[in-house]
PDB file of N, CA and C in Angstrom:
ATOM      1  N   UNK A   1      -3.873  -9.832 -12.482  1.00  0.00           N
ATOM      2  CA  UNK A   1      -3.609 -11.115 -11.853  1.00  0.00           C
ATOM      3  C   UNK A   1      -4.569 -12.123 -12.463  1.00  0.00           C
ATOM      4  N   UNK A   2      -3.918 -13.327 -13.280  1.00  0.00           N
ATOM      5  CA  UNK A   2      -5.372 -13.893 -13.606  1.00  0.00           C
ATOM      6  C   UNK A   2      -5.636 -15.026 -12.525  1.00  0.00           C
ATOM      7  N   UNK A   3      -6.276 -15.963 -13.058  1.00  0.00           N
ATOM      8  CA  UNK A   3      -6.899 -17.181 -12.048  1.00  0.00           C
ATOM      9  C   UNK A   3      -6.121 -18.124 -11.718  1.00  0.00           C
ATOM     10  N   UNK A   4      -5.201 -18.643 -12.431  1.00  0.00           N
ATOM     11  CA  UNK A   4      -3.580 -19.560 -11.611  1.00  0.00           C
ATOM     12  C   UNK A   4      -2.907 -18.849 -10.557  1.00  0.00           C
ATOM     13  N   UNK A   5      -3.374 -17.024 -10.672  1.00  0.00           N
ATOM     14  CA  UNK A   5      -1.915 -16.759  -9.713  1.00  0.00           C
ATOM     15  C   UNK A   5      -2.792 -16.566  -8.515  1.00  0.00           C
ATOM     16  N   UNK A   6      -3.851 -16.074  -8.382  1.00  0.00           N
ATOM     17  CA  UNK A   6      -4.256 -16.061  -7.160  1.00  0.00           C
ATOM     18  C   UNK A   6      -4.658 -16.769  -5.636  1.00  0.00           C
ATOM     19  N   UNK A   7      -4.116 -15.876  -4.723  1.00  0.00           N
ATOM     20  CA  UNK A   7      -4.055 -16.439  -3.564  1.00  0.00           C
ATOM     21  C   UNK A   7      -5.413 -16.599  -2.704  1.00  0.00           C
ATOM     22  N   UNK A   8      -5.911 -17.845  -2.067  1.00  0.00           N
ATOM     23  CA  UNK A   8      -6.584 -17.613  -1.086  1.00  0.00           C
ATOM     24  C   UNK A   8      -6.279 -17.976   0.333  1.00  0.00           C
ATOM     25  N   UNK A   9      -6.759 -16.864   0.411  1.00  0.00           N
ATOM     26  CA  UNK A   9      -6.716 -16.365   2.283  1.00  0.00           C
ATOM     27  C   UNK A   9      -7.927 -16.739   3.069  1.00  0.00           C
ATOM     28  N   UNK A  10      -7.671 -17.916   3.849  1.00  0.00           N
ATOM     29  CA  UNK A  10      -8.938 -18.364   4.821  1.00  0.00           C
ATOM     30  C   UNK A  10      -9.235 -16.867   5.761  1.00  0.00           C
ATOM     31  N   UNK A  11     -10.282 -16.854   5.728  1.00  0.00           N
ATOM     32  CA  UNK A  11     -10.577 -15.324   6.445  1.00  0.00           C
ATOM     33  C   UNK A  11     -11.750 -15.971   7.865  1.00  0.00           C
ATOM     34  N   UNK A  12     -11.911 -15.632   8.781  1.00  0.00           N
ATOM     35  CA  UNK A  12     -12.836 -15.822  10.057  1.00  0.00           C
ATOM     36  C   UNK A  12     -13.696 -14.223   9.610  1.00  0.00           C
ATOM     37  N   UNK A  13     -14.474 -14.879   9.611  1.00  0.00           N
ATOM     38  CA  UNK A  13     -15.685 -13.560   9.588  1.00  0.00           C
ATOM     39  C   UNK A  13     -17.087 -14.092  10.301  1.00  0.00           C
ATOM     40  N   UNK A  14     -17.775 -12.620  10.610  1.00  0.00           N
ATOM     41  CA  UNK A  14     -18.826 -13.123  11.400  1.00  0.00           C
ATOM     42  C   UNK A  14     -19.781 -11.278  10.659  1.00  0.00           C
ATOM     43  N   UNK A  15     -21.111 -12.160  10.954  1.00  0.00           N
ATOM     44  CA  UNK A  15     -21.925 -11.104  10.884  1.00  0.00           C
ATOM     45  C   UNK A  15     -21.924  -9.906  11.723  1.00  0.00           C
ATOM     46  N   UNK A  16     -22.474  -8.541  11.781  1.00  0.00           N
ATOM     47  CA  UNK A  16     -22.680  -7.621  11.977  1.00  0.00           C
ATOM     48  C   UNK A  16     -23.996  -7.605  12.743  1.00  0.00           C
ATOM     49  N   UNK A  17     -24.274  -7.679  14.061  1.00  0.00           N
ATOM     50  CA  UNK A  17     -25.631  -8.024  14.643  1.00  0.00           C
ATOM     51  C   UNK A  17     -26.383  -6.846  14.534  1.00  0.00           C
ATOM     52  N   UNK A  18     -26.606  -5.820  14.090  1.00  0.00           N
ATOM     53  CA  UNK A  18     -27.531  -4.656  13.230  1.00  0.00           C
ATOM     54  C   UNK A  18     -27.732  -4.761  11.949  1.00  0.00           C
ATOM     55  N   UNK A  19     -26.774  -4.887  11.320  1.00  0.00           N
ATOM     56  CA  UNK A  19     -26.136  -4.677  10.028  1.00  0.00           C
ATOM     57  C   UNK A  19     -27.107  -5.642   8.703  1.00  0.00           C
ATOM     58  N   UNK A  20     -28.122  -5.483   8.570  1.00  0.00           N
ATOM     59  CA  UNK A  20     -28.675  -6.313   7.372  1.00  0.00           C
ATOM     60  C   UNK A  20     -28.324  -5.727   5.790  1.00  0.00           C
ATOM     61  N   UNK A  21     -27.360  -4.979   5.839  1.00  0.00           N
ATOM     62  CA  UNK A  21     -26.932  -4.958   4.746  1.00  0.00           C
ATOM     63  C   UNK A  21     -25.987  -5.502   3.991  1.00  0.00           C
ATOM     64  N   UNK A  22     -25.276  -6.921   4.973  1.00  0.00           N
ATOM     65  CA  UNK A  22     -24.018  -7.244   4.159  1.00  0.00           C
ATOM     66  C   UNK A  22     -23.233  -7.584   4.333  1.00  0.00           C
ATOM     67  N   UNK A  23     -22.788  -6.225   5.160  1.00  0.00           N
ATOM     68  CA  UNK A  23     -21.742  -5.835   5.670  1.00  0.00           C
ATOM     69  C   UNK A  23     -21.159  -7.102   7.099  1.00  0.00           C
ATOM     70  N   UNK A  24     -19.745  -7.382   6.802  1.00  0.00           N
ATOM     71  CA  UNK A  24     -19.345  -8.523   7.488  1.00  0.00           C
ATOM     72  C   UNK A  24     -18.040  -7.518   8.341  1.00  0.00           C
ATOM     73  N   UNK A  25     -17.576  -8.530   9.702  1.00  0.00           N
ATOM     74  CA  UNK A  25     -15.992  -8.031  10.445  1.00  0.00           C
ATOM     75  C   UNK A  25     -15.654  -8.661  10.159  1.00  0.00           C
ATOM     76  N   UNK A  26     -14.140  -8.809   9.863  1.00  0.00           N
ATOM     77  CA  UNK A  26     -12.909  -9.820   9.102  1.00  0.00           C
ATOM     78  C   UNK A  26     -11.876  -9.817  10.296  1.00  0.00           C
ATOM     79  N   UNK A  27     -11.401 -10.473  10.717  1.00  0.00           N
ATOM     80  CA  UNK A  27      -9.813 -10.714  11.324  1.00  0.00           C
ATOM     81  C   UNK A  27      -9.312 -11.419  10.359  1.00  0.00           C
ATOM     82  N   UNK A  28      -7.963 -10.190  10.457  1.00  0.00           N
ATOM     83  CA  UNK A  28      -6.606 -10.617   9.448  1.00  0.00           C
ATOM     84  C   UNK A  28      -5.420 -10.689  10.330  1.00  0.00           C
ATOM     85  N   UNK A  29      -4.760 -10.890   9.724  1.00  0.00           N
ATOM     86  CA  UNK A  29      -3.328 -10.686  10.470  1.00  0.00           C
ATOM     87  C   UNK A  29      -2.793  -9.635   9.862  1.00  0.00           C
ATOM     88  N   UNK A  30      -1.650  -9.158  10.544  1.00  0.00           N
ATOM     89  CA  UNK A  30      -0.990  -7.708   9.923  1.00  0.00           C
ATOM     90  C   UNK A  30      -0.453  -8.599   8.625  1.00  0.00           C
ATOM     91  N   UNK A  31       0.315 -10.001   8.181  1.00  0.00           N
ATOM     92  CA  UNK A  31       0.901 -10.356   6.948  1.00  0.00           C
ATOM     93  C   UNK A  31      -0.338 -10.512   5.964  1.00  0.00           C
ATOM     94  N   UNK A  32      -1.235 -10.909   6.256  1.00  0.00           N
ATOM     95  CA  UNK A  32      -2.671 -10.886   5.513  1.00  0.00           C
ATOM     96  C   UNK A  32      -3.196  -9.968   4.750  1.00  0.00           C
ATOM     97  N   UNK A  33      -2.885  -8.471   5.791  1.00  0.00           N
ATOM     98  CA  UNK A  33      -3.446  -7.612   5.131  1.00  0.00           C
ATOM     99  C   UNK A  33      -2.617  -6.845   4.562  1.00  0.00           C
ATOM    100  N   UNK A  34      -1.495  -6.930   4.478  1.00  0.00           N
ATOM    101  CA  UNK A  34      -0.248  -6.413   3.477  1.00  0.00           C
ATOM    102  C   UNK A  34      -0.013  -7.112   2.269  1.00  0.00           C
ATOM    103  N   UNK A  35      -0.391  -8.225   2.811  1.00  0.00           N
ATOM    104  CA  UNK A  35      -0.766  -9.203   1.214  1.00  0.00           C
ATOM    105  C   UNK A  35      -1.142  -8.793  -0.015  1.00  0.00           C
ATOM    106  N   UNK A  36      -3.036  -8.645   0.682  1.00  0.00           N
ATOM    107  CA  UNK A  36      -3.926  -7.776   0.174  1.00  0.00           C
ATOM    108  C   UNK A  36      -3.612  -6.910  -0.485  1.00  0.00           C
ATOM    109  N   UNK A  37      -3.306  -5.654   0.306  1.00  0.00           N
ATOM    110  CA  UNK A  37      -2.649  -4.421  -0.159  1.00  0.00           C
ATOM    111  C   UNK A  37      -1.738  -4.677  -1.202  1.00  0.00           C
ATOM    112  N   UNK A  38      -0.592  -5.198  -0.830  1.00  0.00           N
ATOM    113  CA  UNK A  38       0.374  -5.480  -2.406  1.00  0.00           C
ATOM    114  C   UNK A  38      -0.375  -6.024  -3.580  1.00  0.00           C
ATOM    115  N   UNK A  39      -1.162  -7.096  -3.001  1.00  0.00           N
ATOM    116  CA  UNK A  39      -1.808  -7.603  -4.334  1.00  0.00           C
ATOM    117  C   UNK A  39      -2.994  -6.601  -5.261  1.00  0.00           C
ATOM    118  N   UNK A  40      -3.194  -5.630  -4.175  1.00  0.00           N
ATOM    119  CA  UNK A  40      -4.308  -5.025  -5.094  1.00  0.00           C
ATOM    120  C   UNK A  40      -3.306  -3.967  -5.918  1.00  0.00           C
ATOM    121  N   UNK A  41      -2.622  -3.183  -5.061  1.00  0.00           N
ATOM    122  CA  UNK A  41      -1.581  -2.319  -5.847  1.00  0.00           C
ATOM    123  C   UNK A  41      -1.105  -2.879  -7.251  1.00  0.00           C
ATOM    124  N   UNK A  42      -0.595  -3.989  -7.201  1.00  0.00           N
ATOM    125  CA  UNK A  42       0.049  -4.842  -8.205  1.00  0.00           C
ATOM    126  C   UNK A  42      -1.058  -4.930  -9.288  1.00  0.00           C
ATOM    127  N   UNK A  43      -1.447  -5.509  -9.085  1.00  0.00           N
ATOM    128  CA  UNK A  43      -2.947  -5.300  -9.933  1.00  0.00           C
ATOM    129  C   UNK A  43      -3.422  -4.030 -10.606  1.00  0.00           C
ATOM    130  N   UNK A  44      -3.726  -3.361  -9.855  1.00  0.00           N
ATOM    131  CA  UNK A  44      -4.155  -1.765 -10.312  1.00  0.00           C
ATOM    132  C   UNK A  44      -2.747  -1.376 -11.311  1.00  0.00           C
ATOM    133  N   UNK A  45      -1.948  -1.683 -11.183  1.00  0.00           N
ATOM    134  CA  UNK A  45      -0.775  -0.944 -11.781  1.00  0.00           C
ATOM    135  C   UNK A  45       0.177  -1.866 -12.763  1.00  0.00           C
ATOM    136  N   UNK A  46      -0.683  -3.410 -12.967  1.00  0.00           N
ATOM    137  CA  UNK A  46      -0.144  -4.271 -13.705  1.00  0.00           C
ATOM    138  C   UNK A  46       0.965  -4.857 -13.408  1.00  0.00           C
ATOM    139  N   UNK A  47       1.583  -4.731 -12.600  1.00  0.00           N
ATOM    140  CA  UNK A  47       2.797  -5.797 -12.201  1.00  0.00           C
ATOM    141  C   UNK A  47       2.761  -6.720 -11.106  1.00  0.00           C
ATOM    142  N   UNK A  48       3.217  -7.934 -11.260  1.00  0.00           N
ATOM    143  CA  UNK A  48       3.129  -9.223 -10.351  1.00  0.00           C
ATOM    144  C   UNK A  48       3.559  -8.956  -8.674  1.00  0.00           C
ATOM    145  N   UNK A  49       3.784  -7.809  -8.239  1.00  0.00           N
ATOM    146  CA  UNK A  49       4.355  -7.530  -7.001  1.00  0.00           C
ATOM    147  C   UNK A  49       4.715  -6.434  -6.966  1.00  0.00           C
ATOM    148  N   UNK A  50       4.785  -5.138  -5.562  1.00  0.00           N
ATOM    149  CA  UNK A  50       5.093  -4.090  -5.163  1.00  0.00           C
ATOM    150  C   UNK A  50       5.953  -3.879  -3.905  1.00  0.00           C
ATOM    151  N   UNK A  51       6.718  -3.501  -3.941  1.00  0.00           N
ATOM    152  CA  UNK A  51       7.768  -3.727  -2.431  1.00  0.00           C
ATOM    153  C   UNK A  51       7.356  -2.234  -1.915  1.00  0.00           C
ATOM    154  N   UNK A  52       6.857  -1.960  -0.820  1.00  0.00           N
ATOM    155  CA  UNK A  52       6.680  -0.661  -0.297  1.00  0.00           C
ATOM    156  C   UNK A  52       7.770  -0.122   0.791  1.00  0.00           C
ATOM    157  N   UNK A  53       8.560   0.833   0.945  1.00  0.00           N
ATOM    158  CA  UNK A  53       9.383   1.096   1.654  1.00  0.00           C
ATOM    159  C   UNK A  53       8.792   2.356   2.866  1.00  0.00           C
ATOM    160  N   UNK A  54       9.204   2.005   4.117  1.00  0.00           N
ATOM    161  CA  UNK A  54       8.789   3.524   4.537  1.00  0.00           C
ATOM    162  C   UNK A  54      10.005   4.668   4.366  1.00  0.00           C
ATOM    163  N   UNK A  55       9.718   5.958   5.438  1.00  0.00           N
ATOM    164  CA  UNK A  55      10.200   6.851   5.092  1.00  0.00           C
ATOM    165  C   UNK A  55      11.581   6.724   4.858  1.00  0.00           C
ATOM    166  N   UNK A  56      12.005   6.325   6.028  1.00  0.00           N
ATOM    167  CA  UNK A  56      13.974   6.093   6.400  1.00  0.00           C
ATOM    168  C   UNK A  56      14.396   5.518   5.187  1.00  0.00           C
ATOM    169  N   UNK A  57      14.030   4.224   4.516  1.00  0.00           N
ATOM    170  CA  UNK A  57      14.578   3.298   3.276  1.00  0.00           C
ATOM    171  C   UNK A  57      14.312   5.109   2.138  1.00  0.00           C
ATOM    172  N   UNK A  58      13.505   5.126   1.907  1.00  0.00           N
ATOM    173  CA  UNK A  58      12.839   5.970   0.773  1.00  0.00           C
ATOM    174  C   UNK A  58      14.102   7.495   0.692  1.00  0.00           C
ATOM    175  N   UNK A  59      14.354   8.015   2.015  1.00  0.00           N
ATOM    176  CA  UNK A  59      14.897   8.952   2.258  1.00  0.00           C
ATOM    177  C   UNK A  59      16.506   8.722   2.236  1.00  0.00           C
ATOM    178  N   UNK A  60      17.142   7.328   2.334  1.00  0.00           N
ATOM    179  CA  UNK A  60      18.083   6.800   1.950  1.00  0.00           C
ATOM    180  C   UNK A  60      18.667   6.786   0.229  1.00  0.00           C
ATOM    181  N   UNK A  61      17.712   5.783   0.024  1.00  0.00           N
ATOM    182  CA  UNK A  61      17.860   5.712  -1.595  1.00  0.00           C
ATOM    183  C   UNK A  61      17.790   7.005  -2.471  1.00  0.00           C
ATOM    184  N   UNK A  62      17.002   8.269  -1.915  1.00  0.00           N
ATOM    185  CA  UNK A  62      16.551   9.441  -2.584  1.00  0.00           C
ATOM    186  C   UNK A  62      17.974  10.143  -2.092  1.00  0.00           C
ATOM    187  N   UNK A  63      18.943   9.969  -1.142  1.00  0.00           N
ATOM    188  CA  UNK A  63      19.468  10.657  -0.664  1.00  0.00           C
ATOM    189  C   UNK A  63      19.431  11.795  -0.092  1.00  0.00           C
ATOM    190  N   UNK A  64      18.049  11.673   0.325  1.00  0.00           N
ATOM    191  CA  UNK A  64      17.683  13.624   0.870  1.00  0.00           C
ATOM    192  C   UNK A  64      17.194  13.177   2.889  1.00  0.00           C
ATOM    193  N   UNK A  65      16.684  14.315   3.388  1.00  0.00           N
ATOM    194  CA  UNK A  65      16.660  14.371   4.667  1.00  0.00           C
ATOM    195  C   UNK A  65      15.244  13.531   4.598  1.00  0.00           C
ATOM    196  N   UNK A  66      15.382  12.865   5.833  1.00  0.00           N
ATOM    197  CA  UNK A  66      13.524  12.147   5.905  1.00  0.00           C
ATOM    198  C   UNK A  66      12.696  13.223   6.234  1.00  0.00           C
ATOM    199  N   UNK A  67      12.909  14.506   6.668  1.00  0.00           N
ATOM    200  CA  UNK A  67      12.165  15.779   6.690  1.00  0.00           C
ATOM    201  C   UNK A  67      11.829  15.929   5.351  1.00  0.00           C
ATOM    202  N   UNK A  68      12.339  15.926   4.373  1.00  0.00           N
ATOM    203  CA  UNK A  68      12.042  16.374   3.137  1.00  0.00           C
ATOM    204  C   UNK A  68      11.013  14.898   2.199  1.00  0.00           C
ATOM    205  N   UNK A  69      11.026  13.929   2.622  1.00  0.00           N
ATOM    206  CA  UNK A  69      10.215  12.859   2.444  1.00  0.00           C
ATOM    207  C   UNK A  69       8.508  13.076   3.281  1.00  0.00           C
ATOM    208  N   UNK A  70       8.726  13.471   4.762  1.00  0.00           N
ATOM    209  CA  UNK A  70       7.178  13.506   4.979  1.00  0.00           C
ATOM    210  C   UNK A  70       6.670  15.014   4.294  1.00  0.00           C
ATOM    211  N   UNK A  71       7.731  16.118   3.918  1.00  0.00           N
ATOM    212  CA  UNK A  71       6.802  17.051   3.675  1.00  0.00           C
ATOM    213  C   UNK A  71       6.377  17.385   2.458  1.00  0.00           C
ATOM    214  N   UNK A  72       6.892  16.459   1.606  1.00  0.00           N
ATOM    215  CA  UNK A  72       6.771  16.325   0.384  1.00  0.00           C
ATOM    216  C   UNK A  72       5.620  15.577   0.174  1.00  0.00           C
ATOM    217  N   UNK A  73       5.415  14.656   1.092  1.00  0.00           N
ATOM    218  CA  UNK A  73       3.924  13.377   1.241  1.00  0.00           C
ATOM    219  C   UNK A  73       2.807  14.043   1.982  1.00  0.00           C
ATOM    220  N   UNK A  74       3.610  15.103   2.930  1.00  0.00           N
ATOM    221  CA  UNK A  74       2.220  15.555   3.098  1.00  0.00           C
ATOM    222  C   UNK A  74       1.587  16.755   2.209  1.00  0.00           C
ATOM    223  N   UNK A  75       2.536  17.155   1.498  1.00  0.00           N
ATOM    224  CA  UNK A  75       1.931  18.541   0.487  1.00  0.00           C
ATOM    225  C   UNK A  75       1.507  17.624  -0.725  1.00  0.00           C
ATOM    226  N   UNK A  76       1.678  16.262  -0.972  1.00  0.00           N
ATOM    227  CA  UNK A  76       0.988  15.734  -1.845  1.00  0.00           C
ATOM    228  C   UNK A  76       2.019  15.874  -3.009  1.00  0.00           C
ATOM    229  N   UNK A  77       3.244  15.928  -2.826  1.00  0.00           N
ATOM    230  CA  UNK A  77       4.451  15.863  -3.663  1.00  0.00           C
ATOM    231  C   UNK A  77       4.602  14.533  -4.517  1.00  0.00           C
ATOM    232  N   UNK A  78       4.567  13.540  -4.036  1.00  0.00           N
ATOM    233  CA  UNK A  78       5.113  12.262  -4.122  1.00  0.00           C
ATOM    234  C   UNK A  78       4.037  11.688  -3.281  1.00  0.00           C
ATOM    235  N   UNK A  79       3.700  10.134  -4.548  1.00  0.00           N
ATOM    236  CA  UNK A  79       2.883   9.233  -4.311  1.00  0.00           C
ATOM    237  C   UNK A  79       2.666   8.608  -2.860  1.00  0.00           C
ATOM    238  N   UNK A  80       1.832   8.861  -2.057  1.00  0.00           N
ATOM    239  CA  UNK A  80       2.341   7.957  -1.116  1.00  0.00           C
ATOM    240  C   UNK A  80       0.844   7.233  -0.408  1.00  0.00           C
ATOM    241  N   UNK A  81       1.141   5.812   0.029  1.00  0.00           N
ATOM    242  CA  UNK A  81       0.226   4.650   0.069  1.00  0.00           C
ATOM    243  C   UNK A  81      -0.132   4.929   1.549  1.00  0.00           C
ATOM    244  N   UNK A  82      -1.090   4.797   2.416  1.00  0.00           N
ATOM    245  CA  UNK A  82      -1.466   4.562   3.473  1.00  0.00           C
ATOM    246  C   UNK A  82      -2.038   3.473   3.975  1.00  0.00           C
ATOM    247  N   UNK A  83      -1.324   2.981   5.004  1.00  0.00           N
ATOM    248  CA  UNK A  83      -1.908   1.951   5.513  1.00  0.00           C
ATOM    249  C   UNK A  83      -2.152   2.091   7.093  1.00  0.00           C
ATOM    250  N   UNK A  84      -3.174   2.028   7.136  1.00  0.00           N
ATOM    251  CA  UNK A  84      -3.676   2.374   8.727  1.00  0.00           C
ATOM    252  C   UNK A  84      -2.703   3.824   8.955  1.00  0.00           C
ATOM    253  N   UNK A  85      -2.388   4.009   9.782  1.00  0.00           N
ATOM    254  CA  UNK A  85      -1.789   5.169  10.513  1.00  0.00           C
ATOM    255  C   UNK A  85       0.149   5.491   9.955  1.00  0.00           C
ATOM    256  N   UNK A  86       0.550   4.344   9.225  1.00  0.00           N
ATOM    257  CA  UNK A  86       1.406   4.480   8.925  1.00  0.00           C
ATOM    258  C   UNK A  86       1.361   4.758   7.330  1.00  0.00           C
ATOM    259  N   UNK A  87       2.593   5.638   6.619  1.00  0.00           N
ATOM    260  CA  UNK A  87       3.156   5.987   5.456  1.00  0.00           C
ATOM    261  C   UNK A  87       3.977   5.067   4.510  1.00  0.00           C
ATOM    262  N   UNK A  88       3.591   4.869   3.458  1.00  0.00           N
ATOM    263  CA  UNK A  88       4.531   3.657   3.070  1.00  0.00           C
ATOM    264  C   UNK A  88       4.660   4.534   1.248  1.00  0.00           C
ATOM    265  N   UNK A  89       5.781   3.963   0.730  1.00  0.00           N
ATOM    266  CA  UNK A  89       5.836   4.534  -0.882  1.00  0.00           C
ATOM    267  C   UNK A  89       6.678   3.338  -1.440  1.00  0.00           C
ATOM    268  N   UNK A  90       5.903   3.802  -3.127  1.00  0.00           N
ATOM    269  CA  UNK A  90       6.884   2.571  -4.120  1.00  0.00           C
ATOM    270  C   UNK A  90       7.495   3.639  -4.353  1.00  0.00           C
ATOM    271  N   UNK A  91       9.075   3.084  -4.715  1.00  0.00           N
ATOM    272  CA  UNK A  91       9.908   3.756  -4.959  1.00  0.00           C
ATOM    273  C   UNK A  91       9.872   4.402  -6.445  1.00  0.00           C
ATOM    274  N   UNK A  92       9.547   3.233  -6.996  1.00  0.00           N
ATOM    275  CA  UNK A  92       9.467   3.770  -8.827  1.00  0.00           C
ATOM    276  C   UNK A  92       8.062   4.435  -8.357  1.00  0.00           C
ATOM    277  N   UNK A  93       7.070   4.778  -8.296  1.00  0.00           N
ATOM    278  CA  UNK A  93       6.331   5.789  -8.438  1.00  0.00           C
ATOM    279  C   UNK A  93       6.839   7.299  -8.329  1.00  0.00           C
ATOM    280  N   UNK A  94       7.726   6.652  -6.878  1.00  0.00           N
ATOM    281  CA  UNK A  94       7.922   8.070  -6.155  1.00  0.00           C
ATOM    282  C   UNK A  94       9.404   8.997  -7.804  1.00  0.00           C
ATOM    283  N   UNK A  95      10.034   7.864  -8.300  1.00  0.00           N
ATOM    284  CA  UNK A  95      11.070   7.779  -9.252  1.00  0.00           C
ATOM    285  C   UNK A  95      10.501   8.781 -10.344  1.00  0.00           C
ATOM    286  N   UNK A  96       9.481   8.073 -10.736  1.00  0.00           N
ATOM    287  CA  UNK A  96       8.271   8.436 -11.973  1.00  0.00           C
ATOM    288  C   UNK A  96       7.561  10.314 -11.848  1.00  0.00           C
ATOM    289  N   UNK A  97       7.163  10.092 -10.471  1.00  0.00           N
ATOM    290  CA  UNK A  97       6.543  11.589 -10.108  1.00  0.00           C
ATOM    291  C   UNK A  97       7.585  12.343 -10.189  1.00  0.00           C
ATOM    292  N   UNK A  98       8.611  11.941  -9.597  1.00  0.00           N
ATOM    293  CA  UNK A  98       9.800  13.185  -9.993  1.00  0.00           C
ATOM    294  C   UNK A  98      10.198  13.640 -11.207  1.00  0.00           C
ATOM    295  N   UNK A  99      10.309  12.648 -12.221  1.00  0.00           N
ATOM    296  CA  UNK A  99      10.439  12.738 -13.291  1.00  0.00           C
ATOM    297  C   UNK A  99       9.279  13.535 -14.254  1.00  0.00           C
ATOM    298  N   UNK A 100       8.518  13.489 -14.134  1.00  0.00           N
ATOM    299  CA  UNK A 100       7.324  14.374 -14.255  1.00  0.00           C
ATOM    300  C   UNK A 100       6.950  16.193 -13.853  1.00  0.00           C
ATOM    301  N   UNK A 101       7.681  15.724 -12.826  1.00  0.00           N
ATOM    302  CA  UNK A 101       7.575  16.925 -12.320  1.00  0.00           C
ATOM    303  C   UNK A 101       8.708  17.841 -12.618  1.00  0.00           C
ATOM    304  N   UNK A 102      10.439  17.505 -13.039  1.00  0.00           N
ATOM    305  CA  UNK A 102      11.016  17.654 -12.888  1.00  0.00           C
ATOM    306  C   UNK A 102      11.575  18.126 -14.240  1.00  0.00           C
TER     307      UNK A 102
END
């Protein structure tokens, strides 16, 4: 991402009343921090944007059971992104690992 494309995000932060190391709390919003997330993905992996799908979309397009999507993510089959408590995957990764594997 170079320096024209990037976004800034007004962030509310406040110090850490122990904490002399630094370390700050952030409030985001849930669109804020998916932002983030896409933008760093995108980045790490060189392309201008990442659409993340969860299981149901993923298990659609793959045409297989969504049983066979989490147990494949959880044996570490196929790429898959975490965000907080929920499962999310790019599809071309998940496309790519198969192909690899396959």
């Amino acid at each position: 991402m170079n320096e024209s494309t990037k976004k800034i995000i007004p962030l509310r932060s406040e110090s850490l009343p122990a904490a002399d190391d630094g370390r700050m709390i952030v409030t985001l919003t849930i669109s804020q921090l998916r932002e983030i997330i896409a933008d760093a993905i995108a980045t790490r992996r060189g392309h201008e944007s990442v659409t993340l799908i969860d299981a149901d979309a993923l298990a659609k397009r793959l045409s297989v059971p969504v049983s066979w999507v989490y147990e494949a993510s959880r044996q570490n089959n196929i790429p898959t992104h975490r965000v907080g408590k929920y499962i999310r995957f790019d599809l071309n990764e998940v496309l790519e690992s198969q192909k690899k594997n396959h």
